[in-house]
C-alpha atoms as a PDB file:
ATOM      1  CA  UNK A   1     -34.867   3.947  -0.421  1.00  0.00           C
ATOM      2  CA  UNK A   2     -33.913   0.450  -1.506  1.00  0.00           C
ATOM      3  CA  UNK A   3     -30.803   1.222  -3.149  1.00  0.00           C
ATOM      4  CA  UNK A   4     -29.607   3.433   0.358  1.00  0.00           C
ATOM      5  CA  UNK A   5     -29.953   0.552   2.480  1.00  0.00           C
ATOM      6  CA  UNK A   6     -27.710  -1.216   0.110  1.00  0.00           C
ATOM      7  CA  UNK A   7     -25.236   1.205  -0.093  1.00  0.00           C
ATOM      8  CA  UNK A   8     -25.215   2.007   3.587  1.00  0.00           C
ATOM      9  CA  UNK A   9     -24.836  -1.906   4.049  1.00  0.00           C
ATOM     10  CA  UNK A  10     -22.224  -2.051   1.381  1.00  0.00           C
ATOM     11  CA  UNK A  11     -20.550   0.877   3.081  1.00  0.00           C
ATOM     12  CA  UNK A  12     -20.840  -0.113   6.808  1.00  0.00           C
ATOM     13  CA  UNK A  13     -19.055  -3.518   5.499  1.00  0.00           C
ATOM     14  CA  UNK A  14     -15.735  -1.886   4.377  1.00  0.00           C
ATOM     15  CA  UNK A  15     -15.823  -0.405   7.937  1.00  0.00           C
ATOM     16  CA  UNK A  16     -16.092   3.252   6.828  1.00  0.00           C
ATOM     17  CA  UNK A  17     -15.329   5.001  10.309  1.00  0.00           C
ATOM     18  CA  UNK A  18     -11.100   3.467   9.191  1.00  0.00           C
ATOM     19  CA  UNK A  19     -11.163   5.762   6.976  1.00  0.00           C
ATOM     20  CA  UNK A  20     -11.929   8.913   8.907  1.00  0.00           C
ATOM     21  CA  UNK A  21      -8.707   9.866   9.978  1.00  0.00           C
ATOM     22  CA  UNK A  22      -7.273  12.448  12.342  1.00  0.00           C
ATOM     23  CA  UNK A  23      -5.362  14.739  10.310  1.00  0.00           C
ATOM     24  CA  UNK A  24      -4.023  18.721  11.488  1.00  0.00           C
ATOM     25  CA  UNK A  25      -6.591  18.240  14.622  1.00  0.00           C
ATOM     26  CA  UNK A  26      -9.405  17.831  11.737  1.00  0.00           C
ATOM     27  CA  UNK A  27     -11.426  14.301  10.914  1.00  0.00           C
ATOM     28  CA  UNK A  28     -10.907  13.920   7.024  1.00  0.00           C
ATOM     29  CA  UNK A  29     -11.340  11.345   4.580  1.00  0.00           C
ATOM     30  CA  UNK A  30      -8.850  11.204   1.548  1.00  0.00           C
ATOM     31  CA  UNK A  31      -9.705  11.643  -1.516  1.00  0.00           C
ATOM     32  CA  UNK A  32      -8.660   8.104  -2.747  1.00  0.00           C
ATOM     33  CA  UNK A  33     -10.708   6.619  -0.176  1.00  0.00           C
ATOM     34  CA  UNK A  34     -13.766   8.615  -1.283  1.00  0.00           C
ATOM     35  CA  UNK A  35     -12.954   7.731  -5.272  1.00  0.00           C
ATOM     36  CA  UNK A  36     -13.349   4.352  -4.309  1.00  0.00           C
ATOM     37  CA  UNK A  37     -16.681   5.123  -2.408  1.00  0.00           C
ATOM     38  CA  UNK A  38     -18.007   7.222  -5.309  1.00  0.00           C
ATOM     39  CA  UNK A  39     -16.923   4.221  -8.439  1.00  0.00           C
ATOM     40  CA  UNK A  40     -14.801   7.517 -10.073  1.00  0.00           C
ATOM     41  CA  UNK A  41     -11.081   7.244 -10.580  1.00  0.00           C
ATOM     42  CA  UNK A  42      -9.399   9.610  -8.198  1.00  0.00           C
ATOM     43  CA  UNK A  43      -7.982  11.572 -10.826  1.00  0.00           C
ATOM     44  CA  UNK A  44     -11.660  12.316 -11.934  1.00  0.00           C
ATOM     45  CA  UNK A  45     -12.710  12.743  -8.051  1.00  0.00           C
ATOM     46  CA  UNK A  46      -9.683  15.867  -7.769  1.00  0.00           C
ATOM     47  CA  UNK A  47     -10.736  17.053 -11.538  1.00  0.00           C
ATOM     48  CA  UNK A  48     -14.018  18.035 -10.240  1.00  0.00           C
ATOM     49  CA  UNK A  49     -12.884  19.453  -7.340  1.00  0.00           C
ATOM     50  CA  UNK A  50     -10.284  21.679  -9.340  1.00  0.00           C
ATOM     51  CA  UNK A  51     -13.231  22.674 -11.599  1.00  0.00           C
ATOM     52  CA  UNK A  52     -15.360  24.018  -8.412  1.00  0.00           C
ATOM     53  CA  UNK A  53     -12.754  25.230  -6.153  1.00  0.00           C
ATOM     54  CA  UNK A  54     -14.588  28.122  -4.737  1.00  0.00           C
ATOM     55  CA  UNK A  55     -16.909  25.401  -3.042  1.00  0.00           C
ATOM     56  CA  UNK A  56     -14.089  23.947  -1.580  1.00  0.00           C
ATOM     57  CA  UNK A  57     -12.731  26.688   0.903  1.00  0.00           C
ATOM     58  CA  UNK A  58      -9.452  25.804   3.217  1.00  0.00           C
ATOM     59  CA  UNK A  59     -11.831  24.169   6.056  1.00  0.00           C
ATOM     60  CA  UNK A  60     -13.553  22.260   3.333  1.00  0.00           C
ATOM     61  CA  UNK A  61     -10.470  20.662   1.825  1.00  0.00           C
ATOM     62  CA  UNK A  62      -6.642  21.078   1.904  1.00  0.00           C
ATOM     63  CA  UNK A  63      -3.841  19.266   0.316  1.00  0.00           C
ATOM     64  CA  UNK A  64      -1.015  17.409   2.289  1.00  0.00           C
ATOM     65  CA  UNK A  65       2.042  18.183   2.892  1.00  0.00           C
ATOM     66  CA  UNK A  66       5.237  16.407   1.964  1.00  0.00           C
ATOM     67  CA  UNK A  67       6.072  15.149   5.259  1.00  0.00           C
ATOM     68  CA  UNK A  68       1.932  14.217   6.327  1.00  0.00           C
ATOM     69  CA  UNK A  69       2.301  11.863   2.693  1.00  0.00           C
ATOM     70  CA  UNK A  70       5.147  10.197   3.966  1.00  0.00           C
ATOM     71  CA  UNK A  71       3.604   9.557   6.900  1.00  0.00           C
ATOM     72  CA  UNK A  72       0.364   8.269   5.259  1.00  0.00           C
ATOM     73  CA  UNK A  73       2.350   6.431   3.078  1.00  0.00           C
ATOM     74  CA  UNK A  74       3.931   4.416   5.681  1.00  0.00           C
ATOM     75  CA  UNK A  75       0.699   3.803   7.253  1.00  0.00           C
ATOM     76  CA  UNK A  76      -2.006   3.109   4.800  1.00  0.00           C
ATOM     77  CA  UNK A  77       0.372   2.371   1.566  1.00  0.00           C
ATOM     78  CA  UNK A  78      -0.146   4.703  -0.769  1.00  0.00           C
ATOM     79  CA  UNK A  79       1.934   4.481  -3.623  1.00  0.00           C
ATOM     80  CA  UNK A  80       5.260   5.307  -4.336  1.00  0.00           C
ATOM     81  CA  UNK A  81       5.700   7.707  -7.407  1.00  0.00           C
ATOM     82  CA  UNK A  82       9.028   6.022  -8.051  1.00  0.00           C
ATOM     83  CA  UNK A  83       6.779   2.621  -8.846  1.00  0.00           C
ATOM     84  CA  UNK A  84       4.193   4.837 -10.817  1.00  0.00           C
ATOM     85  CA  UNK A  85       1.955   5.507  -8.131  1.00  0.00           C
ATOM     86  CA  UNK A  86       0.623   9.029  -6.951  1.00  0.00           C
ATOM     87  CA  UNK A  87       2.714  11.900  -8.828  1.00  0.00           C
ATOM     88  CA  UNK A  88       0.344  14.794  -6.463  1.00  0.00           C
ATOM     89  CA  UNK A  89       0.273  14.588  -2.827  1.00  0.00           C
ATOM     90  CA  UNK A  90      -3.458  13.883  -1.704  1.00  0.00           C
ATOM     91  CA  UNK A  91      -6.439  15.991  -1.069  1.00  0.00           C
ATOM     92  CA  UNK A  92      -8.856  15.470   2.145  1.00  0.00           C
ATOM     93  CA  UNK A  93     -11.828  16.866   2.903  1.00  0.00           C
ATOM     94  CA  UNK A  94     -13.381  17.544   5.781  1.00  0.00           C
ATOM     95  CA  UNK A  95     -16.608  16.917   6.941  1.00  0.00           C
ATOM     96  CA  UNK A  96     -18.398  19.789   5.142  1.00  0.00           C
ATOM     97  CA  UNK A  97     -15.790  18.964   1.777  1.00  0.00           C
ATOM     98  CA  UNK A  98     -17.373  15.602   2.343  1.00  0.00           C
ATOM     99  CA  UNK A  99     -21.571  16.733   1.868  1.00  0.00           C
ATOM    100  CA  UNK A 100     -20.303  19.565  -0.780  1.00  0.00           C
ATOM    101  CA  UNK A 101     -18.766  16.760  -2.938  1.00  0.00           C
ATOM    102  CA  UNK A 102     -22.449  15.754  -3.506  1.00  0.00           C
ATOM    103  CA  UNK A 103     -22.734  18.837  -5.026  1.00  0.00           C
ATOM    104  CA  UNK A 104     -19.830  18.554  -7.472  1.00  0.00           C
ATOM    105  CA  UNK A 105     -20.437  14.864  -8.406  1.00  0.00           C
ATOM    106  CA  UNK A 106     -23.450  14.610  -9.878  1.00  0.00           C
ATOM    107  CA  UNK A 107     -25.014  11.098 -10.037  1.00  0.00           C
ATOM    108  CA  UNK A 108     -27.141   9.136  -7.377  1.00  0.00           C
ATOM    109  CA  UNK A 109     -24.632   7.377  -6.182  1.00  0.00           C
ATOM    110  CA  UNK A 110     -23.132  10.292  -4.699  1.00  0.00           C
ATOM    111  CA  UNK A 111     -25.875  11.441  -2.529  1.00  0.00           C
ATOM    112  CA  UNK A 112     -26.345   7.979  -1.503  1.00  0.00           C
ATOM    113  CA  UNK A 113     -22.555   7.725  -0.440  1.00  0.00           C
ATOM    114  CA  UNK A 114     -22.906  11.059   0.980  1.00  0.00           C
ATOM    115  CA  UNK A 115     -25.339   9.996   3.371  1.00  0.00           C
ATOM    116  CA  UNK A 116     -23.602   7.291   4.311  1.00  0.00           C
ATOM    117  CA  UNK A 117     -20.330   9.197   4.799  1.00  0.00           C
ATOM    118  CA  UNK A 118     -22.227  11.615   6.881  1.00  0.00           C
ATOM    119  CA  UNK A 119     -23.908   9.034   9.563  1.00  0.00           C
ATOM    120  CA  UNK A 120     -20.245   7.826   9.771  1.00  0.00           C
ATOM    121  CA  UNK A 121     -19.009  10.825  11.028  1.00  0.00           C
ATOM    122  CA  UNK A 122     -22.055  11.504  13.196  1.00  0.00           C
ATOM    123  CA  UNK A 123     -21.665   7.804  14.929  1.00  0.00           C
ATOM    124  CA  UNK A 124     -17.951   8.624  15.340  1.00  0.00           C
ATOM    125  CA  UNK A 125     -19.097  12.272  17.423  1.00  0.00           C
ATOM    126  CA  UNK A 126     -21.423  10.139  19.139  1.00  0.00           C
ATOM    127  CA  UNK A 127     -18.341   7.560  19.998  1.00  0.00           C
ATOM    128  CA  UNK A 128     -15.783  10.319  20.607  1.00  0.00           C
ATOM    129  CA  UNK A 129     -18.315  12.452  23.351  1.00  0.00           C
ATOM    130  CA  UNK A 130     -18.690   9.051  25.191  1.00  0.00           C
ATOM    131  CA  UNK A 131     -14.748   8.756  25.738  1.00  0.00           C
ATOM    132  CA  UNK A 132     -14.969  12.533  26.906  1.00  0.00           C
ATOM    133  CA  UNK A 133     -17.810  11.566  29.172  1.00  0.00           C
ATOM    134  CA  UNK A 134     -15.904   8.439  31.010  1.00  0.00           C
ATOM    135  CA  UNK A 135     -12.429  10.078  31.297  1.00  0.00           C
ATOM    136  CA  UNK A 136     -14.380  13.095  32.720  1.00  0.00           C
ATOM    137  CA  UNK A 137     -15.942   9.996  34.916  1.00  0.00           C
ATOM    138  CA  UNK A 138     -12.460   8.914  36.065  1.00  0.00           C
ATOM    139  CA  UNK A 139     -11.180  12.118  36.714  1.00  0.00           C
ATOM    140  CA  UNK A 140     -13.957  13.095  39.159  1.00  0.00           C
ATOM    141  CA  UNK A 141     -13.025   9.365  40.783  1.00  0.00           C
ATOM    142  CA  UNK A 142      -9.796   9.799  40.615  1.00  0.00           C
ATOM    143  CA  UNK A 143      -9.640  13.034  42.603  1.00  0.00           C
ATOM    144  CA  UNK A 144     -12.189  11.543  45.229  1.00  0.00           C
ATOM    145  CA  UNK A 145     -10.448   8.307  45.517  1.00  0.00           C
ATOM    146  CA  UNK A 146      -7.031  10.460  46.242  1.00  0.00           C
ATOM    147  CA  UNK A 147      -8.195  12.159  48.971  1.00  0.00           C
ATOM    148  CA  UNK A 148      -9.129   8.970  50.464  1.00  0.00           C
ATOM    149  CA  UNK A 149      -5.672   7.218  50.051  1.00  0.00           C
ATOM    150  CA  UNK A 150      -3.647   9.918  51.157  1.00  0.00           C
ATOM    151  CA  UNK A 151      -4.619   9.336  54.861  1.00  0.00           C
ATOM    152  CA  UNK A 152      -3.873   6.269  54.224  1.00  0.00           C
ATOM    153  CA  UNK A 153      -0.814   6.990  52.843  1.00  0.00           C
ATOM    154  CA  UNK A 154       0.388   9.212  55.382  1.00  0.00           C
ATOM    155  CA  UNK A 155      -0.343   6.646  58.262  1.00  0.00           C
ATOM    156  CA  UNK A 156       2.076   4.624  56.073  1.00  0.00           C
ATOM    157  CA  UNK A 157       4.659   6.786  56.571  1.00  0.00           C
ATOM    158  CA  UNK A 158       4.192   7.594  60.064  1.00  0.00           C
ATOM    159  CA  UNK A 159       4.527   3.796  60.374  1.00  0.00           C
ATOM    160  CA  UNK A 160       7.724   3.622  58.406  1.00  0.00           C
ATOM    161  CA  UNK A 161       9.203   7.091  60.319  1.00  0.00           C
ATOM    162  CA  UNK A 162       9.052   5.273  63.453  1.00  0.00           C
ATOM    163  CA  UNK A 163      11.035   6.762  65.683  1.00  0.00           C
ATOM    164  CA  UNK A 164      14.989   5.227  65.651  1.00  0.00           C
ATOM    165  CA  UNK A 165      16.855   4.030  69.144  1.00  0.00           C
ATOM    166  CA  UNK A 166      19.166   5.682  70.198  1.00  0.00           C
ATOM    167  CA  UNK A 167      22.665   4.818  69.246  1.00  0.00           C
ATOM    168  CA  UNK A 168      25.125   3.164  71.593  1.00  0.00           C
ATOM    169  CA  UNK A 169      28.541   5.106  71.658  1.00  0.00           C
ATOM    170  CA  UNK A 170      31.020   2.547  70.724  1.00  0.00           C
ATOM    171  CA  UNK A 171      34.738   3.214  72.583  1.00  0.00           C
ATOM    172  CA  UNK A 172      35.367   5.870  75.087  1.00  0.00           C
END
């Protein structure tokens, strides 16, 4: 129990929920990010993976495309092949890739990480049904507030429409 609280600490230090990122309308992790959690080398985090692929179905884990690297790669920095970085494009995994990795990876630090990983996503549900909750808030305001303002807003009007002189016919 000792040795979660320091890895949950250690964890909740590199500011874990970053790394959960929003990718094909899922919340991933990549699989660099997670080699780093773990202590492997990434190459040994996707070797393990390759060896147990049938516990990694399409809503577990999926590779990225070209174009979704490019775009992580401008963002985040992964490396350039051309400099001798990354030669695949990256795995994530899911939620559910996330707790089967414990699974594939056997050593303690694993299921410690694991639970870790997995209070990180629950905290970021947690944060996410709040938002829903106050822009469901200001909607229901909203609508009440604009019935309200549009009597006021058409007395405005009727102000502004007020009713012109008559014009003066200028000659004969």
């Amino acid at each position: 129990m000792l040795k979660l609280a320091k890895v949950s600490q250690a964890l909740l230090g590199q500011h874990l929920e970053r790394r959960i990122r929003l990718i094909r309308g899922d919340r991933v992790m990549l699989d660099s990010d997670l080699a780093e959690l773990y202590a492997v080398s990434t190459r040994r985090l996707n070797e393990q993976v390759r060896r147990n692929l049938s516990r990694f179905p399409p809503d577990f884990m999926f590779q990225l495309t070209e174009e979704e690297t490019a775009a992580l790669r401008s963002q985040i920095a992964i490396s350039n092949t051309v400099r001798g970085g990354r030669r695949y494009r990256p795995l994530v995994f899911t939620e559910q890739g996330v707790a089967m990795l414990s699974s594939v990876l056997h050593s303690e630090r694993a299921i410690l990480v694991n639970i870790a990983i997995m209070r990180a996503f629950v905290r970021l549900r947690q944060l996410l049904a709040t938002h829903k909750d106050l822009a469901r808030k200001l909607d229901e305001l909203e609508k009440r507030y604009d019935k309200h303002f549009a009597v006021v807003f058409m007395a405005i009007r009727k102000l502004m429409a007020r009713a012109e002189p008559p014009r003066r016919r200028i000659g004969f």
